[in-house]
C-alpha atoms as a PDB file:
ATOM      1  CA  UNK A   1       0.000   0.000   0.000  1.00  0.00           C
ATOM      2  CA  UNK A   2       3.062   2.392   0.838  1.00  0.00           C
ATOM      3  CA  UNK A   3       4.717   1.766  -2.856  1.00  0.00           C
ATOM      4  CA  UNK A   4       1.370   2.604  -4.673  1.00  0.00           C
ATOM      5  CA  UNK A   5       0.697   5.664  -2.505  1.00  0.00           C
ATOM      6  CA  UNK A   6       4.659   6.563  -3.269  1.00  0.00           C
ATOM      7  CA  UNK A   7       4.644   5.845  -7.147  1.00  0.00           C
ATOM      8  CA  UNK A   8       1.437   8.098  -6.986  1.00  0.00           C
ATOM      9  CA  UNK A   9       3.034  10.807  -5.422  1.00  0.00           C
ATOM     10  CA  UNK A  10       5.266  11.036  -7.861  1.00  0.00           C
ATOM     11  CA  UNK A  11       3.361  10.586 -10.734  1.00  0.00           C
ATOM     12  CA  UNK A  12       1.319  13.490  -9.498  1.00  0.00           C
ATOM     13  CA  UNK A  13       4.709  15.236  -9.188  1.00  0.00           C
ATOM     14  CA  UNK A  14       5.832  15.020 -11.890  1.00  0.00           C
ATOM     15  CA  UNK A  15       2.295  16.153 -13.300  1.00  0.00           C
ATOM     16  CA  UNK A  16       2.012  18.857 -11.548  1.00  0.00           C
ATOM     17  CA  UNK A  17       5.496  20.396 -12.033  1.00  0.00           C
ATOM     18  CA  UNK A  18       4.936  20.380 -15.829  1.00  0.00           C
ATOM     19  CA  UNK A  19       1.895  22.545 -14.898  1.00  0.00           C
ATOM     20  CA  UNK A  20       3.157  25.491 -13.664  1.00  0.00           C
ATOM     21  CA  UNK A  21       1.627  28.561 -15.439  1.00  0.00           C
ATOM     22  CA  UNK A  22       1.611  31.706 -16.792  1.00  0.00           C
ATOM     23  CA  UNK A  23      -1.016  33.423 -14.400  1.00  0.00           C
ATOM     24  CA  UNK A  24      -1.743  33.654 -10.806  1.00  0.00           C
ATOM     25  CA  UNK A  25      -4.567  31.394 -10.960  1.00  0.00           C
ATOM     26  CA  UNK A  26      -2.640  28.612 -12.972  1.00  0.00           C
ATOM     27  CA  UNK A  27       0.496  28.911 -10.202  1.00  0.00           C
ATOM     28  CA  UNK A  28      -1.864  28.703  -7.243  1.00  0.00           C
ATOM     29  CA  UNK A  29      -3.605  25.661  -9.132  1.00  0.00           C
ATOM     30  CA  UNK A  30       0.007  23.462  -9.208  1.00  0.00           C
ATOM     31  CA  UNK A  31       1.199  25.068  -6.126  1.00  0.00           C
ATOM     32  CA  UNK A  32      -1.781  23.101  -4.411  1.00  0.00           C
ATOM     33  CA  UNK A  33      -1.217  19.924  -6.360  1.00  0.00           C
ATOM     34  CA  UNK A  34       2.562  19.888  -5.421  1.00  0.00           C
ATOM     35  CA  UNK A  35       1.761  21.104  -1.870  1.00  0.00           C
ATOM     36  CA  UNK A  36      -0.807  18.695  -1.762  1.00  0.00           C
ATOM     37  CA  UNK A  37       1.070  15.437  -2.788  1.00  0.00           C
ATOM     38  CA  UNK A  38       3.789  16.703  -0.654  1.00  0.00           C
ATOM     39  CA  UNK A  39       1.670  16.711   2.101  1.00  0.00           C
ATOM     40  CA  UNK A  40      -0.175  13.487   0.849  1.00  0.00           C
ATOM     41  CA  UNK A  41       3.270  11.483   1.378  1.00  0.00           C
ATOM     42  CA  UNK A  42       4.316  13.248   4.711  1.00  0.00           C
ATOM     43  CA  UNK A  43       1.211  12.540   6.567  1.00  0.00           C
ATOM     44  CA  UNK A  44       1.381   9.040   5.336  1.00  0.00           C
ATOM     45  CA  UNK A  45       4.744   8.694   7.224  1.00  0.00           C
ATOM     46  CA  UNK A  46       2.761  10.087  10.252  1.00  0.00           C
ATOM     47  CA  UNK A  47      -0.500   8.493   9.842  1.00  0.00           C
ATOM     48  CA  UNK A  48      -2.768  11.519   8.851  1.00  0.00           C
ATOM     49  CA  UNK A  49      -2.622  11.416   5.306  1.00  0.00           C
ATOM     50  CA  UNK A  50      -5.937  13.424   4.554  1.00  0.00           C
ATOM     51  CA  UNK A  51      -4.434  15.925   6.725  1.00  0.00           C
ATOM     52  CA  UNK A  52      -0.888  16.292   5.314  1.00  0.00           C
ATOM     53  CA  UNK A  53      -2.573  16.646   2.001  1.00  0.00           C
ATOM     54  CA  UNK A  54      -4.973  19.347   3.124  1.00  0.00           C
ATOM     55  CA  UNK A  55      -2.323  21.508   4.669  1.00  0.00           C
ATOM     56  CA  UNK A  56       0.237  20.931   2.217  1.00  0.00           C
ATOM     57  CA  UNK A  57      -2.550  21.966  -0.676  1.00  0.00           C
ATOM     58  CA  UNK A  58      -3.394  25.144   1.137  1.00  0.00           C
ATOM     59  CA  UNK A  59       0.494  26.019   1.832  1.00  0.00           C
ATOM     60  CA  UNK A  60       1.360  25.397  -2.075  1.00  0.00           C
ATOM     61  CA  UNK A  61      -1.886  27.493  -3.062  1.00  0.00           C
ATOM     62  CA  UNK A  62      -0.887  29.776  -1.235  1.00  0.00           C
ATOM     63  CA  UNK A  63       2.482  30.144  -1.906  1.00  0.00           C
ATOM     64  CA  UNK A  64       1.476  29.715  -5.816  1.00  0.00           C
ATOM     65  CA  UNK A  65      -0.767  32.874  -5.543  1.00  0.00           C
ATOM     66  CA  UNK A  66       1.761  35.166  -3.595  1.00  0.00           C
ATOM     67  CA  UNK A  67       4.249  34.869  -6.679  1.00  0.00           C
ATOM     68  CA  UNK A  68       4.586  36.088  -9.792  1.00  0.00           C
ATOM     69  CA  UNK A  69       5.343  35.797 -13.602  1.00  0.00           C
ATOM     70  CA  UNK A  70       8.852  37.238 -12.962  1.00  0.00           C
ATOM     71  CA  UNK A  71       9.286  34.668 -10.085  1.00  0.00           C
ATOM     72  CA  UNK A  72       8.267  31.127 -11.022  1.00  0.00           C
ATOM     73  CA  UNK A  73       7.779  30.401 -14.662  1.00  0.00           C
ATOM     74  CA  UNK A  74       8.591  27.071 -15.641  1.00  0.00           C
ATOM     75  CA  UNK A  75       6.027  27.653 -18.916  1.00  0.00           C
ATOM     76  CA  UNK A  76       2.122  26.468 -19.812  1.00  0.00           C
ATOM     77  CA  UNK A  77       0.352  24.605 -18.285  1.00  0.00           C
ATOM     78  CA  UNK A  78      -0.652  20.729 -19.192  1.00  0.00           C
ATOM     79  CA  UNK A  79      -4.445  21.957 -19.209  1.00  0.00           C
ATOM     80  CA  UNK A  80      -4.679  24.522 -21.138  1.00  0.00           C
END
């Protein structure tokens, strides 16, 4: 169960750091998805998964939507 939950971290990873975007609203999206599967796998170690992912998703939204274009730009997004 701990190897599919990893391999899907980083999957989503991976995913979501290909997303990173142009606008405020696209960096806040991938912030959350990173912070979020960060957060996913560290409160798996701890055993509060659903937690780690909710904090981590609000801490890489909101760290997405404090920057911008001249800060992070790694080009568009996957969904658009």
């Amino acid at each position: 169960m701990k190897r599919i939950i990893l391999v899907t971290t980083i999957a989503l990873s991976a995913l979501t750091l290909a997303a990173c975007g142009n606008t405020k609203g696209d960096r806040a999206l991938s912030g959350a998805g990173i912070g979020g599967a960060a957060g996913l796998v560290g409160g798996a170690l701890v055993g509060a998964p659903v937690t780690g992912a909710a904090i981590g998703a609000a801490a890489g939204a909101g760290a997405g939507a404090l920057t911008n274009k001249d800060q992070i730009d790694l080009g568009k997004p996957i969904w658009k």
